[in-house]
N, C-alpha and C. Protein backbone atom coordinates (compact mmCIF):
# COMPACT_ATOMS: atom_id res chain seq x y z
N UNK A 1 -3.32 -0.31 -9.43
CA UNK A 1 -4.36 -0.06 -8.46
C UNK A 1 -3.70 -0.05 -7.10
N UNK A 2 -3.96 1.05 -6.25
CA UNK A 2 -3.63 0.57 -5.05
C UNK A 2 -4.24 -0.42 -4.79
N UNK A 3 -3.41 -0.20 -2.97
CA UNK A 3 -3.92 -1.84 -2.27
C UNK A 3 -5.10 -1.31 -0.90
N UNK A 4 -5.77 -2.04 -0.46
CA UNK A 4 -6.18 -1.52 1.05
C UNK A 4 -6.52 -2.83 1.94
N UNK A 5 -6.93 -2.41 3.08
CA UNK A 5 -6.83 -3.29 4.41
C UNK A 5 -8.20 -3.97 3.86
N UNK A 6 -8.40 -5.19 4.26
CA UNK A 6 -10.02 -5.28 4.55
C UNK A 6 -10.09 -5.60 6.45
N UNK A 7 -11.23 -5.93 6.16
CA UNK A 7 -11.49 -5.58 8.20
C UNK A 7 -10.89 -7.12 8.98
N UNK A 8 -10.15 -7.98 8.26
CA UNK A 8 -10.13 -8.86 8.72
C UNK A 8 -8.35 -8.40 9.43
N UNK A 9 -7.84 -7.09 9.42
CA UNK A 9 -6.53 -6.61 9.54
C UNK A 9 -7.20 -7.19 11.07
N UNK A 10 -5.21 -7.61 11.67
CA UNK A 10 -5.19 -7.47 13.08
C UNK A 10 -4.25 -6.22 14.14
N UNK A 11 -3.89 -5.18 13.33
CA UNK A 11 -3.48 -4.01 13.68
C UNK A 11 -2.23 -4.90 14.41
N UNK A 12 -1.36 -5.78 13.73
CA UNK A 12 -0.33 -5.95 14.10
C UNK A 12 1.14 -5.01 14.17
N UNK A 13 0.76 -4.09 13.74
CA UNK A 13 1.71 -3.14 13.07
C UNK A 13 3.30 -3.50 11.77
N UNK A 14 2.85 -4.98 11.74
CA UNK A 14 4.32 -5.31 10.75
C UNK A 14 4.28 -4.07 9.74
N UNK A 15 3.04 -3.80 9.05
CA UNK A 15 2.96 -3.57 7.39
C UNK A 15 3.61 -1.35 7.17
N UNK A 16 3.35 -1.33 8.47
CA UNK A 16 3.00 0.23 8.45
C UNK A 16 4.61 0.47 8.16
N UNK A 17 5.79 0.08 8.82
CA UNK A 17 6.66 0.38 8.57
C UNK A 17 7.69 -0.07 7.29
N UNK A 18 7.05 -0.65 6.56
CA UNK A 18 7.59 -1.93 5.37
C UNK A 18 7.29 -0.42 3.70
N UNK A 19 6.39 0.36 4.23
CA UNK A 19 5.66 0.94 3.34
C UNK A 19 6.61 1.93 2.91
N UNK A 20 7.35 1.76 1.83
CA UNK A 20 8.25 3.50 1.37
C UNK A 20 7.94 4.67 0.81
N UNK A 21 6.46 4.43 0.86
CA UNK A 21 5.82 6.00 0.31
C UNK A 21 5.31 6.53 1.67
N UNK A 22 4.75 5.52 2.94
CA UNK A 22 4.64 6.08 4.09
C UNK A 22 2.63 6.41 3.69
N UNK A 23 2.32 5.44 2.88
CA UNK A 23 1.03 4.76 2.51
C UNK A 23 0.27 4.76 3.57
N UNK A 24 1.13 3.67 4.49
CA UNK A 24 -0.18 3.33 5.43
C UNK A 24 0.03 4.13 6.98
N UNK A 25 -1.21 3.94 7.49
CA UNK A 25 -1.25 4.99 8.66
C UNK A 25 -2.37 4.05 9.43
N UNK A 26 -2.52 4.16 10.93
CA UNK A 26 -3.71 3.43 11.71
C UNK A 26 -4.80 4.33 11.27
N UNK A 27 -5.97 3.53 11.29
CA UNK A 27 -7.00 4.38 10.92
C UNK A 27 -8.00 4.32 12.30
N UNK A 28 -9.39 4.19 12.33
CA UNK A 28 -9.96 4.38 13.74
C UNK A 28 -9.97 2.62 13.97
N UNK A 29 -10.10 1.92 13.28
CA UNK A 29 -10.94 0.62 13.63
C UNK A 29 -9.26 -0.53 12.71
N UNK A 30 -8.16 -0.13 12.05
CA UNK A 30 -7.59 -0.80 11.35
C UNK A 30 -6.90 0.16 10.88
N UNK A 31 -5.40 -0.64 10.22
CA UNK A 31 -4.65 0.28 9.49
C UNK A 31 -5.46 0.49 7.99
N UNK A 32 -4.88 1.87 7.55
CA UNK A 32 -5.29 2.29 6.35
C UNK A 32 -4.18 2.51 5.58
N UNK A 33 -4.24 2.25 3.89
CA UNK A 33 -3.48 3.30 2.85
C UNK A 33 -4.40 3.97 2.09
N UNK A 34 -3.41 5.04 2.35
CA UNK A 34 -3.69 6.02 1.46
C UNK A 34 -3.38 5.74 0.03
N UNK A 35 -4.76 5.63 -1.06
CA UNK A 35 -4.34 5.23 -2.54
C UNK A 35 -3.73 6.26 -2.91
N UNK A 36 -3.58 7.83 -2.61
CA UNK A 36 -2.76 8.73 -3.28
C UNK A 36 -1.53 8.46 -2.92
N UNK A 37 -0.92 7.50 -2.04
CA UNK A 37 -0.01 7.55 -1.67
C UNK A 37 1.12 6.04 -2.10
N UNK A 38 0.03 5.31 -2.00
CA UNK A 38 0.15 3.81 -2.66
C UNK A 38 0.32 3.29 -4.15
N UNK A 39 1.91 3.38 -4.48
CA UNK A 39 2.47 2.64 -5.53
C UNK A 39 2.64 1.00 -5.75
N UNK A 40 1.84 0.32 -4.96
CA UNK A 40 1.92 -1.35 -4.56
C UNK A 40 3.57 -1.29 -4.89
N UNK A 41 4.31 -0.68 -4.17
CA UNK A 41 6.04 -0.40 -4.11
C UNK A 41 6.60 -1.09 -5.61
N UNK A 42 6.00 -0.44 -6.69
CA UNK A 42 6.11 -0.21 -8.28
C UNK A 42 7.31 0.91 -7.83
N UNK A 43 8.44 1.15 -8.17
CA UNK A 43 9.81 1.69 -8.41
C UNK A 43 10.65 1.52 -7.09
N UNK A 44 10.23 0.91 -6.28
CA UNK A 44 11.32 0.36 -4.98
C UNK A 44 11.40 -0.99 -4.93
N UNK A 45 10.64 -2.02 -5.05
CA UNK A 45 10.88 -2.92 -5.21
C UNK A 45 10.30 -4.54 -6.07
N UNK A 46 10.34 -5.29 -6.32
CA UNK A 46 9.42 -6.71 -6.93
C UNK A 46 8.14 -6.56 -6.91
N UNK A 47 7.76 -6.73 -5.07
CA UNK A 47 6.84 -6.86 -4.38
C UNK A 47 6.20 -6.20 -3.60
N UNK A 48 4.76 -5.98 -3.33
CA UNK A 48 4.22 -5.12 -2.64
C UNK A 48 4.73 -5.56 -1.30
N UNK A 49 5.35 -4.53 -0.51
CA UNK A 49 6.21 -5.31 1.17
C UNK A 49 5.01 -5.51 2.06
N UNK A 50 4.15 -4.91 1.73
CA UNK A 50 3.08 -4.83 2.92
C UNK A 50 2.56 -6.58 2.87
N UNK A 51 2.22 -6.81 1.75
CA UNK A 51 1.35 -7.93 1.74
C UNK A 51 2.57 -8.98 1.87
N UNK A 52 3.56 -8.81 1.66
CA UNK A 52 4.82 -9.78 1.78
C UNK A 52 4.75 -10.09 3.64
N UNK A 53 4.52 -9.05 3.95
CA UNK A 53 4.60 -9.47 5.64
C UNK A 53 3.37 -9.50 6.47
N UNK A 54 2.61 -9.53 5.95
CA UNK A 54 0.79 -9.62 6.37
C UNK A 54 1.27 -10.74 6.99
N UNK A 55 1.03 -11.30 8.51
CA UNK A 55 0.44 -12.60 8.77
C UNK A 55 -0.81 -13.14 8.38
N UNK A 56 -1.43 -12.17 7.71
CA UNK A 56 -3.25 -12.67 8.04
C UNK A 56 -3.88 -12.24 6.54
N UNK A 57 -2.68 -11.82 5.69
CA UNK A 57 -3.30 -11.62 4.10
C UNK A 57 -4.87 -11.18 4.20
N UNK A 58 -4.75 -9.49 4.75
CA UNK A 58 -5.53 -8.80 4.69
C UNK A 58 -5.45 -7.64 3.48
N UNK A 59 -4.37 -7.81 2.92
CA UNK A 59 -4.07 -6.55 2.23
C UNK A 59 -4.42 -7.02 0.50
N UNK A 60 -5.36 -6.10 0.26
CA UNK A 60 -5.74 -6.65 -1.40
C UNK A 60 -5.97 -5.30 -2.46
N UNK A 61 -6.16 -5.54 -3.92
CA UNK A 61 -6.19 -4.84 -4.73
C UNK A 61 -7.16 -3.85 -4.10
N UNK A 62 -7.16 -2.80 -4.51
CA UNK A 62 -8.48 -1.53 -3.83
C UNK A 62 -9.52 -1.52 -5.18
N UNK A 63 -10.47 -1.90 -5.52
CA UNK A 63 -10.99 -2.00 -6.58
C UNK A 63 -11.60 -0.59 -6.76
N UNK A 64 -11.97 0.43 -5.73
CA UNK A 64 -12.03 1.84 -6.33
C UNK A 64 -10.89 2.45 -6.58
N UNK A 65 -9.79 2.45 -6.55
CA UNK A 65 -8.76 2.89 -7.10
C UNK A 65 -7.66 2.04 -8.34
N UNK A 66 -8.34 2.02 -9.65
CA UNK A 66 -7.93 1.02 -10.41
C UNK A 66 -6.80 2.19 -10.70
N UNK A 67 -5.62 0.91 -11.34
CA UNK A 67 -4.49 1.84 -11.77
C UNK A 67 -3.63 0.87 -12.23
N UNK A 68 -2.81 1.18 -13.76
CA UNK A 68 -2.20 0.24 -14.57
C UNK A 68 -0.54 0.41 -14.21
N UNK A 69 0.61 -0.83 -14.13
CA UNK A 69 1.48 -0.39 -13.90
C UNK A 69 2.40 0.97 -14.52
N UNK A 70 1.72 1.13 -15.60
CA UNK A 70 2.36 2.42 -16.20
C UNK A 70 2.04 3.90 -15.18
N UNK A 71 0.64 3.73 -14.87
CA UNK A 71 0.37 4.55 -13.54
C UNK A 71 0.79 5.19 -12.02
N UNK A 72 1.27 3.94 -11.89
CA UNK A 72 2.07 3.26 -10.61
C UNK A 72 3.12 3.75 -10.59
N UNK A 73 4.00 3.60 -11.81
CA UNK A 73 5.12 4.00 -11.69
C UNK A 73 5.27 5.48 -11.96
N UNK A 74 4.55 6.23 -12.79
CA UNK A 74 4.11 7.80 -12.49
C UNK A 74 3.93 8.38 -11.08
N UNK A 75 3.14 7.62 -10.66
CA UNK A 75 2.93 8.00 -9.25
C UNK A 75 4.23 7.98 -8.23
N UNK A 76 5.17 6.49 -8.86
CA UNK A 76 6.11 6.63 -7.92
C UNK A 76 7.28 7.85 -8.57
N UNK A 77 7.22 8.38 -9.49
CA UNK A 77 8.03 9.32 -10.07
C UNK A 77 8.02 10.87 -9.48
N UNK A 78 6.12 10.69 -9.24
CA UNK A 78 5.72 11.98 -8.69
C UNK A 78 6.63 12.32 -7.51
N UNK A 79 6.29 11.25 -6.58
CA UNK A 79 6.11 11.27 -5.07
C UNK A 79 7.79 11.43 -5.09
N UNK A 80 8.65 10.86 -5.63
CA UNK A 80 10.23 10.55 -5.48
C UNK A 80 10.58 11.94 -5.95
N UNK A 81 9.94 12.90 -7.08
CA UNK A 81 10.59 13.79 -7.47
C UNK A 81 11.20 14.63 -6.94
N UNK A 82 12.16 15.41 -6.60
CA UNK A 82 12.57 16.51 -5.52
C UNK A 82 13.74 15.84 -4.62
């Protein structure tokens, strides 16, 4: 499943650059990811980096975008291909 902001984000900017699919982006009111874009960093690394550097553990499962690690890592296959 991807991940997304909830509103409690403080637009610190740590998370936006931590992201290696290039996921997240400011949105009008908070940063956003994009779930088409969001592998919870399934084929780069352990851990999702974003939520690794949250000061304020805003960043959580996206429950409309469910997705199994077998998924995840498709996705990261897609996006890496080329």
């Amino acid at each position: 499943m991807s991940l997304m902001m909830t509103d409690e984000c403080i637009n610190c900017d740590v998370c936006e650059p931590e992201c290696p699919n290039g996921a997240i982006s400011q949105g009008k009111a908070t940063y956003v990811i994009n779930p088409d874009l969001c592998t919870e960093c399934v084929g780069h690394f352990e851990t999702s980096q974003c939520v690794e550097v949250c000061p304020v553990d805003c960043i959580i499962k996206d429950p409309k975008h469910p997705e199994t690690e077998d998924q995840l890592r498709a996705k990261y296959e897609r996006l890496t291909a080329g």
